[in-house]
C-alpha atoms as a PDB file:
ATOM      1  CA  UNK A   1      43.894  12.267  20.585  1.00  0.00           C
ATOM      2  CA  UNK A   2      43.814   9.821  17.746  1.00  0.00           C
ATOM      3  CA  UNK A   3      47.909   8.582  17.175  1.00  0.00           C
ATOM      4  CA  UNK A   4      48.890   9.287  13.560  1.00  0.00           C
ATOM      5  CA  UNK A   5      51.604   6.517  12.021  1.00  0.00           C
ATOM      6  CA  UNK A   6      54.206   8.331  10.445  1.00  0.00           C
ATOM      7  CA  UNK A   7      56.016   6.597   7.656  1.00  0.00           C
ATOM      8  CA  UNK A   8      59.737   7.687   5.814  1.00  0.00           C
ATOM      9  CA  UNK A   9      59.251   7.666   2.126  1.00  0.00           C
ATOM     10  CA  UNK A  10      59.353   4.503   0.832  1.00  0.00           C
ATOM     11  CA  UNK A  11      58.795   2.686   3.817  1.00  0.00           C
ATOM     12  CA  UNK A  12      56.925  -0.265   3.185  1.00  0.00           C
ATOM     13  CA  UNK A  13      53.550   0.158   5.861  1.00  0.00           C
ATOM     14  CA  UNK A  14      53.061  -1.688   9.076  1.00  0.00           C
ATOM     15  CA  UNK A  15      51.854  -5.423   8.135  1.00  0.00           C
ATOM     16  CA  UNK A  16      48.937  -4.848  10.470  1.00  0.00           C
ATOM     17  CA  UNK A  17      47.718  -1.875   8.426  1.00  0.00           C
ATOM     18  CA  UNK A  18      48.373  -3.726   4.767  1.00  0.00           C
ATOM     19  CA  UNK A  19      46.044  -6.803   5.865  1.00  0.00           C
ATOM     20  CA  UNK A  20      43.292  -4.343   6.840  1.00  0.00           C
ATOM     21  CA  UNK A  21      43.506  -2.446   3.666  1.00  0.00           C
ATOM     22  CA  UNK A  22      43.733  -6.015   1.549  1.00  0.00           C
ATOM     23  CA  UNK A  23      40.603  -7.111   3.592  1.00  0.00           C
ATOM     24  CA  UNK A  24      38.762  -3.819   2.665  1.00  0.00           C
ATOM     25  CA  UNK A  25      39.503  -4.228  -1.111  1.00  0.00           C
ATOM     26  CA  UNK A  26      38.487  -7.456  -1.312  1.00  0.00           C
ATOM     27  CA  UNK A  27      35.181  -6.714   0.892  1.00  0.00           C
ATOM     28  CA  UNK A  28      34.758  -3.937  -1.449  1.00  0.00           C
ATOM     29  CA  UNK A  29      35.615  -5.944  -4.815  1.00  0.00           C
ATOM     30  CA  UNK A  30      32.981  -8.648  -3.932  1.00  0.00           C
ATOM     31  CA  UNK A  31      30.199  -6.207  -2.162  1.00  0.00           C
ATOM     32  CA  UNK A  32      29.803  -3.233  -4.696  1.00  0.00           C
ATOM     33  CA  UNK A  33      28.549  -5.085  -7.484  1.00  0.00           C
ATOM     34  CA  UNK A  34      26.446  -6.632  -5.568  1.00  0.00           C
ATOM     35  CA  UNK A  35      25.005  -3.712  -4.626  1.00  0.00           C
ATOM     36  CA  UNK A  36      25.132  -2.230  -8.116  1.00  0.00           C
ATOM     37  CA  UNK A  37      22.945  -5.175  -9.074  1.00  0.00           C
ATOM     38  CA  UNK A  38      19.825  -3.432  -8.104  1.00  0.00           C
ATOM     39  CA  UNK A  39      20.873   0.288  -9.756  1.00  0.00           C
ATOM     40  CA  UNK A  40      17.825   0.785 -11.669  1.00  0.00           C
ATOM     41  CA  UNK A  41      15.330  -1.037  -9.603  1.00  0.00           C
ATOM     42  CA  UNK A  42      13.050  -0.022  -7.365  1.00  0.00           C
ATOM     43  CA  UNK A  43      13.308  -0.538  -3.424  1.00  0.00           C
ATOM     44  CA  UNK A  44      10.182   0.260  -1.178  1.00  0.00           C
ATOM     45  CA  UNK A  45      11.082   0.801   2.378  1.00  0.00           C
ATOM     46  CA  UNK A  46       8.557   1.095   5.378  1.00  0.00           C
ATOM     47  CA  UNK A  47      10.838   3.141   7.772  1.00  0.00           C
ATOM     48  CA  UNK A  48       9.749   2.739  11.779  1.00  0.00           C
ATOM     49  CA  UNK A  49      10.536   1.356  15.093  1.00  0.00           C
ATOM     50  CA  UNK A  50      14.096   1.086  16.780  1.00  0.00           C
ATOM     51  CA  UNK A  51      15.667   2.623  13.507  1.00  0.00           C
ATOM     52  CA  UNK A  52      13.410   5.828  13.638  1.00  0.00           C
ATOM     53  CA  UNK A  53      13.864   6.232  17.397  1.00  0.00           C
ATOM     54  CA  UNK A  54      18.057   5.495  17.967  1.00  0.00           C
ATOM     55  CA  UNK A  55      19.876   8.460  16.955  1.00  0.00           C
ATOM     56  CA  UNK A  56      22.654   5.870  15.640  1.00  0.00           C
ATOM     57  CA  UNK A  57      20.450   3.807  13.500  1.00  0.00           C
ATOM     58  CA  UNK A  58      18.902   6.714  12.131  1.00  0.00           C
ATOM     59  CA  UNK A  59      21.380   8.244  10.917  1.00  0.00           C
ATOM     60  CA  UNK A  60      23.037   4.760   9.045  1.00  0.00           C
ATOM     61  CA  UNK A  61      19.699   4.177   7.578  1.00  0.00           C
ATOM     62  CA  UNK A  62      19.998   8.054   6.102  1.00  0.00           C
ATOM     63  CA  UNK A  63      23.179   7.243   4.837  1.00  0.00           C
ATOM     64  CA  UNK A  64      22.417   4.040   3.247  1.00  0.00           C
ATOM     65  CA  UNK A  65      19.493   5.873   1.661  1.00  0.00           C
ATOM     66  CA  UNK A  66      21.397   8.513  -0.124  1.00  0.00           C
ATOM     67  CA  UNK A  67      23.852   5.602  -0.880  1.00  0.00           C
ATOM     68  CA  UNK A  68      21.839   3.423  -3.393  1.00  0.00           C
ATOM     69  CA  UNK A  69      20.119   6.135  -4.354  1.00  0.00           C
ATOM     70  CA  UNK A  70      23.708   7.403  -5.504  1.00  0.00           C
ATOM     71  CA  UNK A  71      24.310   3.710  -7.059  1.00  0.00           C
ATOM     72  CA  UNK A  72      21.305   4.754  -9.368  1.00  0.00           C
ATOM     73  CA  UNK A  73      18.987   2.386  -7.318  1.00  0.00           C
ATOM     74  CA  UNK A  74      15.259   4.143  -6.447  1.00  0.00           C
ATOM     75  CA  UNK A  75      14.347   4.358  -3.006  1.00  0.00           C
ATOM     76  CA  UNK A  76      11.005   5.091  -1.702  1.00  0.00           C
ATOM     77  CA  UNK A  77      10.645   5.591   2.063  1.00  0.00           C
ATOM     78  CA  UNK A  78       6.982   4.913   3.650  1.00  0.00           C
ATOM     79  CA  UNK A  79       7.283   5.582   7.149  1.00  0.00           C
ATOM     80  CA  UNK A  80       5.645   5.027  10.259  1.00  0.00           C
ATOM     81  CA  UNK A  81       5.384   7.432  13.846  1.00  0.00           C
ATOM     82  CA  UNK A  82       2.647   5.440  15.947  1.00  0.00           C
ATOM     83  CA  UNK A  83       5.001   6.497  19.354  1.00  0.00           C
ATOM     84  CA  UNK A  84       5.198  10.050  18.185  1.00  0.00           C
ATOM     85  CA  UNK A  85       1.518  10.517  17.914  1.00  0.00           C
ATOM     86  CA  UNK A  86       0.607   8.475  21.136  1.00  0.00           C
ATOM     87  CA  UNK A  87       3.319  11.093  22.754  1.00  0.00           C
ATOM     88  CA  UNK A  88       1.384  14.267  21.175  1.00  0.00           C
ATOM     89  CA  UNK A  89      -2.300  12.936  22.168  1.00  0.00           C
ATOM     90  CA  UNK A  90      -0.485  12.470  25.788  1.00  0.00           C
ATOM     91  CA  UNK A  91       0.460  16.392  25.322  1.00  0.00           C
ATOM     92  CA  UNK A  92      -3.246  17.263  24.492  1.00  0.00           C
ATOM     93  CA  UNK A  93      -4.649  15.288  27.209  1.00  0.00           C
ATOM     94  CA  UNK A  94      -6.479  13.095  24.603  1.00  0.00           C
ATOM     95  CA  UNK A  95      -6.894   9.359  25.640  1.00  0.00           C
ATOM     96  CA  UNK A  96      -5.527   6.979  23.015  1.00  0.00           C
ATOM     97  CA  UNK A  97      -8.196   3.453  22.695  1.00  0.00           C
ATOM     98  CA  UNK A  98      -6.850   0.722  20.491  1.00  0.00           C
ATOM     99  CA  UNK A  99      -9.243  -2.418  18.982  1.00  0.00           C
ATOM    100  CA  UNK A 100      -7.290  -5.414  18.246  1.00  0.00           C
ATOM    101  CA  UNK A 101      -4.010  -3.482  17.725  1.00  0.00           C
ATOM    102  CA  UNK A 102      -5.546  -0.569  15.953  1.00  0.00           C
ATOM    103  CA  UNK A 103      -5.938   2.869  16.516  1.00  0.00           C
ATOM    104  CA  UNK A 104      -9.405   3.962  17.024  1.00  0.00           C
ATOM    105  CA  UNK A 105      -9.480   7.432  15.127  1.00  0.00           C
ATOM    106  CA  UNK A 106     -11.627  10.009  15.415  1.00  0.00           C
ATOM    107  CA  UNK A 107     -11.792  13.626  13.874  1.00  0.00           C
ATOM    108  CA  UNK A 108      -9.747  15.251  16.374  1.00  0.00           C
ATOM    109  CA  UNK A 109      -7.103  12.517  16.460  1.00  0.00           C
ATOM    110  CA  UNK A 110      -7.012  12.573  12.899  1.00  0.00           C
ATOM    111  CA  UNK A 111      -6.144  15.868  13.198  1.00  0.00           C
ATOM    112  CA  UNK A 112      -3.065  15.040  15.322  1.00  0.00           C
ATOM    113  CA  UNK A 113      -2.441  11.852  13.378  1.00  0.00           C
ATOM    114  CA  UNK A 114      -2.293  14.558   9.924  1.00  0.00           C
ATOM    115  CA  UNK A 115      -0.252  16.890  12.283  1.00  0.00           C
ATOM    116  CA  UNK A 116       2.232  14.475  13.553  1.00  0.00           C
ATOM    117  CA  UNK A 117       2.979  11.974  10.483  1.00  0.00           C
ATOM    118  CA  UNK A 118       2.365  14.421   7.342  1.00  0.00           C
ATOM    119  CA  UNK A 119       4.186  17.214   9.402  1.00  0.00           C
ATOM    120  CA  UNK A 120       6.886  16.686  12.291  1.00  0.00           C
ATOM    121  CA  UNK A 121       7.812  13.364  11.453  1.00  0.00           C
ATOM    122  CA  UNK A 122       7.947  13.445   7.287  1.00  0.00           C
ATOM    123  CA  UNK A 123       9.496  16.698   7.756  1.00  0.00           C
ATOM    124  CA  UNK A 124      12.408  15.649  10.555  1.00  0.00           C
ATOM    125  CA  UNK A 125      12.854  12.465   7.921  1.00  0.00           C
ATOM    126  CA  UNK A 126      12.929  14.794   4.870  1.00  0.00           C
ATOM    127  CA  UNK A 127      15.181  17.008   6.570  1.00  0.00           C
ATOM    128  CA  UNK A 128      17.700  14.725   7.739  1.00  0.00           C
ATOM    129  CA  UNK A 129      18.025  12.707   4.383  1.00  0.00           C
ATOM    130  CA  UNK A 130      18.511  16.211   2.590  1.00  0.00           C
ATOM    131  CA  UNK A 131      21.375  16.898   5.481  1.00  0.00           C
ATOM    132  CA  UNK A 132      23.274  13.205   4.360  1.00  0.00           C
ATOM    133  CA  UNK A 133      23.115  14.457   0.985  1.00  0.00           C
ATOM    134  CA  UNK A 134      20.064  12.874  -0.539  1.00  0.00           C
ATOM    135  CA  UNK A 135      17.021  15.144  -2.734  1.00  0.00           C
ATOM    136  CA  UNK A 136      13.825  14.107  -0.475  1.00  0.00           C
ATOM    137  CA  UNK A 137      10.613  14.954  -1.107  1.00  0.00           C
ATOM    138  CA  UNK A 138       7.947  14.516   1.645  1.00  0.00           C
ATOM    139  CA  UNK A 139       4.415  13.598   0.516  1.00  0.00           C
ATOM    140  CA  UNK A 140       1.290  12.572   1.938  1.00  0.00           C
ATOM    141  CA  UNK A 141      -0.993  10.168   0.595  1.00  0.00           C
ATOM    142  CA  UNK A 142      -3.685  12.174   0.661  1.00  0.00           C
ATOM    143  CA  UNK A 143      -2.510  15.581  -0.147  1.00  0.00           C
ATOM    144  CA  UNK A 144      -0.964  14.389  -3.078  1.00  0.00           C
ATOM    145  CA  UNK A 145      -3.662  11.805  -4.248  1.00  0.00           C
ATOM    146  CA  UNK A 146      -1.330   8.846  -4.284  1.00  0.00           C
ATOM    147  CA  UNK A 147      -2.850   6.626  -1.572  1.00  0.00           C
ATOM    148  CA  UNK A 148      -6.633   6.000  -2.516  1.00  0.00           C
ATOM    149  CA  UNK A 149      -8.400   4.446   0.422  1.00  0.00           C
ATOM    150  CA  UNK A 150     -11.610   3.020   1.917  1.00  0.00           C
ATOM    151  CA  UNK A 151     -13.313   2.783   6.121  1.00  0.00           C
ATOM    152  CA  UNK A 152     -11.810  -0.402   7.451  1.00  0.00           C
ATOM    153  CA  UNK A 153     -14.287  -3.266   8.434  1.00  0.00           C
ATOM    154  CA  UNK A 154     -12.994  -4.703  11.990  1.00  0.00           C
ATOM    155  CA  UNK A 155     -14.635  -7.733  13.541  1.00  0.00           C
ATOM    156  CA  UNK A 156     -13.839  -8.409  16.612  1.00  0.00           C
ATOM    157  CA  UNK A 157     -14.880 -10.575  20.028  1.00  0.00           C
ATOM    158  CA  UNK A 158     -16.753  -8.986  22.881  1.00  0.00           C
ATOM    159  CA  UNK A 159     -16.653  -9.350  26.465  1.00  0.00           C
ATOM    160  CA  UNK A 160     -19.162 -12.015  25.915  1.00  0.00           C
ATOM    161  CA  UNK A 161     -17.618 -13.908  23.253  1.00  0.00           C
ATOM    162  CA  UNK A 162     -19.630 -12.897  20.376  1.00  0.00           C
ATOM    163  CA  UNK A 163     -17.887 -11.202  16.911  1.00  0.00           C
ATOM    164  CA  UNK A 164     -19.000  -7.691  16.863  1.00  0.00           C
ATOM    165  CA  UNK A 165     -18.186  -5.117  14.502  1.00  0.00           C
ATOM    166  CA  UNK A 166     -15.765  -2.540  15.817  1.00  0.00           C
ATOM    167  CA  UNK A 167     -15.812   1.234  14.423  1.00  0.00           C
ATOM    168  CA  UNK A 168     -12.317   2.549  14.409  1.00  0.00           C
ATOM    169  CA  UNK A 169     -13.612   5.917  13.383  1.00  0.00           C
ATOM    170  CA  UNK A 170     -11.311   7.103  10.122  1.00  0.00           C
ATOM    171  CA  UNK A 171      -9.009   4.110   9.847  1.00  0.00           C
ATOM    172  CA  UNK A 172      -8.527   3.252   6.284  1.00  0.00           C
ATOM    173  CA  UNK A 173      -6.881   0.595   3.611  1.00  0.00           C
ATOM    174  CA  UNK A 174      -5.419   1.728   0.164  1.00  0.00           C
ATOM    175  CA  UNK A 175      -7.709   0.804  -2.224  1.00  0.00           C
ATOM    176  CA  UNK A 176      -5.621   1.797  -4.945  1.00  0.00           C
ATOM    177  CA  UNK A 177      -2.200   3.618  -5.800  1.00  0.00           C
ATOM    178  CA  UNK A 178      -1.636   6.631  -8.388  1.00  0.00           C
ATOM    179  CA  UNK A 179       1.776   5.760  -9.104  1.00  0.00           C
ATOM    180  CA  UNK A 180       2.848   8.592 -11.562  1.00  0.00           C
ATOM    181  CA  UNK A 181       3.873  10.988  -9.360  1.00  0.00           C
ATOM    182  CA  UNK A 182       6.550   8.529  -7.508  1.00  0.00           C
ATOM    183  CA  UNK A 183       7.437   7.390 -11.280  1.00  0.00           C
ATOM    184  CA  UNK A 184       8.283  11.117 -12.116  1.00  0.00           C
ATOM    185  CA  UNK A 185      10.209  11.692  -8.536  1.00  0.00           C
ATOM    186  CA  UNK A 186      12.017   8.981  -8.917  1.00  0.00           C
ATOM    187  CA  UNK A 187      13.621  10.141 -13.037  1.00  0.00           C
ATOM    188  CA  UNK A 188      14.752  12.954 -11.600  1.00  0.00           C
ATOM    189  CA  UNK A 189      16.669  11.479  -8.697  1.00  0.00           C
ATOM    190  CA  UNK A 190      14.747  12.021  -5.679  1.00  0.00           C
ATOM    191  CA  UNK A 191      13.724   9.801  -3.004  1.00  0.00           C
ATOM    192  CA  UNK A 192       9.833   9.967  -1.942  1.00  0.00           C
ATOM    193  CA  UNK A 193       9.204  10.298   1.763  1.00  0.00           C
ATOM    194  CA  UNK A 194       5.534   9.282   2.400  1.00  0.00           C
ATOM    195  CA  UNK A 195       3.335   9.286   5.112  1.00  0.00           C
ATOM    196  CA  UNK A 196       0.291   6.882   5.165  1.00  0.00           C
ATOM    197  CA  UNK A 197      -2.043   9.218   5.228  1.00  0.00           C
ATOM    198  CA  UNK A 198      -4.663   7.404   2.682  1.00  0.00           C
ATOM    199  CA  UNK A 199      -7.885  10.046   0.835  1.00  0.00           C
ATOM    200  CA  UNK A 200     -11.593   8.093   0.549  1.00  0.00           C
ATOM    201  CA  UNK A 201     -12.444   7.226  -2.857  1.00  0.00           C
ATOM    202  CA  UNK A 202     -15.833   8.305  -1.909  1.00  0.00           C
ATOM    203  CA  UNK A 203     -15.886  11.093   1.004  1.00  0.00           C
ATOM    204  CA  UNK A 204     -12.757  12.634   0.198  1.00  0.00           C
ATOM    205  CA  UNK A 205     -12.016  12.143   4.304  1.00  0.00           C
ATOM    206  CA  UNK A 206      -8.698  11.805   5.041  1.00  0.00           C
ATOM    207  CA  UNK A 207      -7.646   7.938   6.822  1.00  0.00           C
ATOM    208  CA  UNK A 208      -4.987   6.618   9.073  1.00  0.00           C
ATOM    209  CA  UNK A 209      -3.252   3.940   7.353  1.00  0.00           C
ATOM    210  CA  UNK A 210      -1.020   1.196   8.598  1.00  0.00           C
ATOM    211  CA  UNK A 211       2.199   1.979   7.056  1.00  0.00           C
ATOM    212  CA  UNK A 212       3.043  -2.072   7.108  1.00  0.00           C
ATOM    213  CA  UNK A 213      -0.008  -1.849   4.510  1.00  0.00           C
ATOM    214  CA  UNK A 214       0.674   1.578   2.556  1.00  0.00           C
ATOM    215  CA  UNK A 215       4.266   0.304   1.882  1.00  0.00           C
ATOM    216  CA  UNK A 216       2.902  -2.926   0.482  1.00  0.00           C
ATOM    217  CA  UNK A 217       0.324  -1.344  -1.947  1.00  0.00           C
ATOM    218  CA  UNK A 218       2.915   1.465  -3.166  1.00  0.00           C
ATOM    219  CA  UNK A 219       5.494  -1.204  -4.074  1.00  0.00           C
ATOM    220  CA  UNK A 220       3.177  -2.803  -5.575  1.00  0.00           C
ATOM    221  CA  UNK A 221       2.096  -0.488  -7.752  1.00  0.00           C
ATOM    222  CA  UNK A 222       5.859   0.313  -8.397  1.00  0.00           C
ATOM    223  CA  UNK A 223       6.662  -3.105  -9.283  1.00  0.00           C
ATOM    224  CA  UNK A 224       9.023  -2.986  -6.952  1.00  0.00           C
ATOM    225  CA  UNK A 225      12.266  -5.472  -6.824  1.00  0.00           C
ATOM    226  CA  UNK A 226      12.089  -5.437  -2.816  1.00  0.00           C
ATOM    227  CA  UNK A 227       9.665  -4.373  -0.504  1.00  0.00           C
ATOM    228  CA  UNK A 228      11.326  -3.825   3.092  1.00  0.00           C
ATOM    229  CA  UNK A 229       9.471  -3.864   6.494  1.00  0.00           C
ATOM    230  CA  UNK A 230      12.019  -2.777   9.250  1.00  0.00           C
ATOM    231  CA  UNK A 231      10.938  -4.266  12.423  1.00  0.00           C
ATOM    232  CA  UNK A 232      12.305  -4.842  16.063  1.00  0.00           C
ATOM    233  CA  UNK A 233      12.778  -8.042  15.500  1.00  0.00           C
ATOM    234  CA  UNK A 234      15.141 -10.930  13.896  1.00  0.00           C
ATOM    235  CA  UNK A 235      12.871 -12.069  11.370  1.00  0.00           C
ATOM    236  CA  UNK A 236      10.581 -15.063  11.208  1.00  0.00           C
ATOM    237  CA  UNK A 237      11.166 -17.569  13.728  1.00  0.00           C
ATOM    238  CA  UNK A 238      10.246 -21.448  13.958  1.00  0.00           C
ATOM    239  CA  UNK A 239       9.026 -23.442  16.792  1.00  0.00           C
ATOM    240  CA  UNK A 240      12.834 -23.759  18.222  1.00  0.00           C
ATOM    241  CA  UNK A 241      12.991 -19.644  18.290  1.00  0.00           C
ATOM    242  CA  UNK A 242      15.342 -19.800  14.864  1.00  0.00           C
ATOM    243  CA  UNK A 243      15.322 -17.426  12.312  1.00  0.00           C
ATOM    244  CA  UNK A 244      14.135 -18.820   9.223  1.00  0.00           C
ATOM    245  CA  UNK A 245      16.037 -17.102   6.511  1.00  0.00           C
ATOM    246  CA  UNK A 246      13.439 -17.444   3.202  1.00  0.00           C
ATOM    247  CA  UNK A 247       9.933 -18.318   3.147  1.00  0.00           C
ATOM    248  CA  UNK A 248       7.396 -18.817   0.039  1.00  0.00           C
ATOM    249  CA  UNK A 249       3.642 -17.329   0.630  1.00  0.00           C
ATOM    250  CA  UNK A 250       2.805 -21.386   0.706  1.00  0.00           C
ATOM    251  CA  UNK A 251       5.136 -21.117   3.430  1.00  0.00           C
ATOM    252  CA  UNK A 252       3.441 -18.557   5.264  1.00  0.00           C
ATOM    253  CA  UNK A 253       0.379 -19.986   4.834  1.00  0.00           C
ATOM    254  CA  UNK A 254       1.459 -22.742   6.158  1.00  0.00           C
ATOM    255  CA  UNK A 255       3.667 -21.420   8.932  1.00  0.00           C
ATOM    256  CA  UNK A 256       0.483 -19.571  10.124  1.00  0.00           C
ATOM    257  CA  UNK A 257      -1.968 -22.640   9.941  1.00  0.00           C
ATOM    258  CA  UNK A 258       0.319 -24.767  12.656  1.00  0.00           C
ATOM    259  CA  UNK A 259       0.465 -21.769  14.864  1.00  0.00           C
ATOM    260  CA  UNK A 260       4.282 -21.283  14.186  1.00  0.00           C
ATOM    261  CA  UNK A 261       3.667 -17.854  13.342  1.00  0.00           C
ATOM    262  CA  UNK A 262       1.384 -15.586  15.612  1.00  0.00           C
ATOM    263  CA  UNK A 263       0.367 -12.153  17.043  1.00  0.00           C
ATOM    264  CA  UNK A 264       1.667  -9.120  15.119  1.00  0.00           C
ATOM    265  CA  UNK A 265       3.808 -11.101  12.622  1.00  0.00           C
ATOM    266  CA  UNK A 266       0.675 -12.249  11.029  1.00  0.00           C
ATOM    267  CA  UNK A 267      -0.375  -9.029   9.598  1.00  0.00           C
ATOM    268  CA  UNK A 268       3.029  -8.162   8.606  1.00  0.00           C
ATOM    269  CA  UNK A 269       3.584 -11.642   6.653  1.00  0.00           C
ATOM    270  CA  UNK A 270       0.024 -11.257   4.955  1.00  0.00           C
ATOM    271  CA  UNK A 271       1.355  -7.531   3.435  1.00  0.00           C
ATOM    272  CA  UNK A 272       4.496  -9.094   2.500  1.00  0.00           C
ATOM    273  CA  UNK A 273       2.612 -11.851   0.783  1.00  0.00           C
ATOM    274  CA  UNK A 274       0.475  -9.547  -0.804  1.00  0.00           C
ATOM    275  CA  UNK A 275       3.100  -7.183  -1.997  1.00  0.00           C
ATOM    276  CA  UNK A 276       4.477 -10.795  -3.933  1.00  0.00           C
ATOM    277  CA  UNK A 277       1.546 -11.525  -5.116  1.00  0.00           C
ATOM    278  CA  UNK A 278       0.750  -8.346  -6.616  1.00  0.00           C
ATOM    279  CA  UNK A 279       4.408  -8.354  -8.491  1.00  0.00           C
ATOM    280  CA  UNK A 280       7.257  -6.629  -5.886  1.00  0.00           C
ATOM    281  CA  UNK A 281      10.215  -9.710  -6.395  1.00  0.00           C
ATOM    282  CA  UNK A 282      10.741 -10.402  -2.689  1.00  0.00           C
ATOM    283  CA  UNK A 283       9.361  -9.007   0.318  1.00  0.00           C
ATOM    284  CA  UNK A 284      12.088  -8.880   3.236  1.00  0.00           C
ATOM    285  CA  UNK A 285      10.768  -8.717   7.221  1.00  0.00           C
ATOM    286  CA  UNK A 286      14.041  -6.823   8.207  1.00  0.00           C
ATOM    287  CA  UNK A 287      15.548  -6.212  11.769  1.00  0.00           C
ATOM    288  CA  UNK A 288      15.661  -2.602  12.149  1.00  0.00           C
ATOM    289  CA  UNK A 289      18.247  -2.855  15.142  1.00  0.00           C
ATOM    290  CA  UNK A 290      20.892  -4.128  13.204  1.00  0.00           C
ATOM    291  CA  UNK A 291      23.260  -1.197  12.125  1.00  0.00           C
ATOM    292  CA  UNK A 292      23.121  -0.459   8.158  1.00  0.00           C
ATOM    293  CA  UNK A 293      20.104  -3.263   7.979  1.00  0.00           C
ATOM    294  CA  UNK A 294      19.300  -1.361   4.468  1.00  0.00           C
ATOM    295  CA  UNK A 295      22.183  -2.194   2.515  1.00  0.00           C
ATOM    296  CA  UNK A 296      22.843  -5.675   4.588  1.00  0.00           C
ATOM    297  CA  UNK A 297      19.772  -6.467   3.221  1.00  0.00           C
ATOM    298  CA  UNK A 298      20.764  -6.519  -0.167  1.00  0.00           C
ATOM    299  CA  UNK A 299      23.863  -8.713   0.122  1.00  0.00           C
ATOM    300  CA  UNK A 300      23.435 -12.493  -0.645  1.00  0.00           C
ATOM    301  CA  UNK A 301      24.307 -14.357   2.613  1.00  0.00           C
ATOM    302  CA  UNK A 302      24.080 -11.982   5.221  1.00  0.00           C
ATOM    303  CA  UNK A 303      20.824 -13.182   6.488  1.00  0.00           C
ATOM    304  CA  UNK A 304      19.477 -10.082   8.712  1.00  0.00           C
ATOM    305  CA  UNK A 305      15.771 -11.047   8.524  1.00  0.00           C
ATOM    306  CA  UNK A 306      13.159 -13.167   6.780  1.00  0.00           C
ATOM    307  CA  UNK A 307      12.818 -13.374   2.949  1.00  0.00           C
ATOM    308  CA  UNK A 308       9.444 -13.521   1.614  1.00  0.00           C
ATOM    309  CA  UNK A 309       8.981 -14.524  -2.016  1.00  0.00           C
ATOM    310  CA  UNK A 310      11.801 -15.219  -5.230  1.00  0.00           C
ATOM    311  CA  UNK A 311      15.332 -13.867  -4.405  1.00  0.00           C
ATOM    312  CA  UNK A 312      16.250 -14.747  -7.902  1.00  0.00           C
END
């Protein structure tokens, strides 16, 4: 059992005890308005990896959800579940095939992907934001109309060398946003849980989305002051394997041209790009692991992943 410090009346507390309370105060003086900074603004978050899947990091990023939002800052949550539908194709004895990184999709794993990402998972996620005291509201993309989207085009190289065309089956890309719906959420103080679940602008089919890429059109189309891609890992490293704190998209460009940057950090540095391009303030590629990466995020100087764009 915990030991509780009685103290006579009057007695002046241990010094131990003052110094930590000081400490708080002053961490508290300097970090809140910091924080308050953003009430008003608009944060995008794509919500995945290591944070979805530890039961401890889950639950800090819920709390650091309802937190801003209780600052007055919007929060909209786009989240991933690639693990959870591999795991439920496993269940139905269906045989997953990726292209390139992608998930080739057909109509009966679109079915599971629907199942999966606009049920279980936006559900647990709505669920346990509501339980930490937040109002979420879980939405698809393409049940609610928000996430227009188009057949990706993959070209790829075959056995023999040659680029070939790849068919991913109902893999899509946001062709456009319908932004109203988050505006109106958002007035009334709720916090948007969306799965990237995309509907063709021309079939009406529904499309598997890469929530990396959803995240980046909806903030986007927010005008979003940050858009945040939690990842399992540091950030951006250089050619010494050091986390470079703040890039520019000349950077990235850059970065990417001298082979510095590589592999699955490519795609993930051309949304963030994008996302500046198209208006959000900063982009930030955001270690996930890190415990309360959210708000840590928002704090000048902490330096928990890899700034993309103007901080200022």
């Amino acid at each position: 059992p915990r030991a509780v410090v009685r103290l006579a009346v009057g007695a002046a507390p241990p010094q131990a005890a003052a110094a930590d309370v000081a400490a708080l105060a002053t961490s508290l003086a300097q970090r809140v308005p910091q924080l308050l900074a953003f009430a008003g603004q608009t944060l995008v978050v794509k919500y995945g990896g290591h944070a979805m899947t530890d039961d401890v990091l889950a639950q800090s990023f819920y709390e650091d959800v309802v937190l801003l939002r209780q600052l007055g800052v919007n929060v909209v949550i786009v989240h991933g579940g690639g693990p959870q539908i591999s795991g439920m194709l496993k269940e139905l004895g269906v045989v997953a095939e990726f292209i390139d990184g992608r998930r080739v999709t057909d109509a009966k794993t679109m079915e599971v992907v629907e199942m999966v990402l606009g049920g279980l998972v936006n559900n647990k996620l709505v669920n346990a934001i509501s339980r930490a005291g937040g109002k979420a509201i879980g939405l698809t993309g393409h049940a609610s109309g928000i996430i227009g989207a188009t057949r990706i085009d993959l070209w790829t190289t075959d056995a023999s060398g040659q680029r070939v065309k790849a068919d991913l089956g109902l893999v899509g890309e946001p062709t456009h946003i319908r932004p109203q719906l988050l505006h109106d959420l958002l007035a009334v103080g709720a916090i948007p849980v969306i799965a990237p679940i995309g509907v063709g602008v021309i079939d009406g089919q529904s499309y598997n989305i890469n929530a990396d890429t959803a995240a980046g059109a909806v903030a986007a189309a927010l005008g979003a002051s940050r858009l945040l891609l939690l990842t399992d890992i540091v950030g951006v490293l250089d050619k010494n394997k050091q986390l470079i704190q703040a890039v520019s998209t000349e950077d990235v460009t850059r970065l990417i041209s001298d082979g510095t940057i590589t592999g699955g950090m490519i795609p993930k540095l051309e949304t963030a790009c994008d996302a500046v391009t198209g208006g959000v303030r900063a982009s930030v590629i955001l270690d996930g692991r890190v415990d309360h990466a959210l708000l840590l995020s928002l704090l000048p100087g902490v330096g928990v992943g890899t700034v993309v764009g103007n901080m200022h």
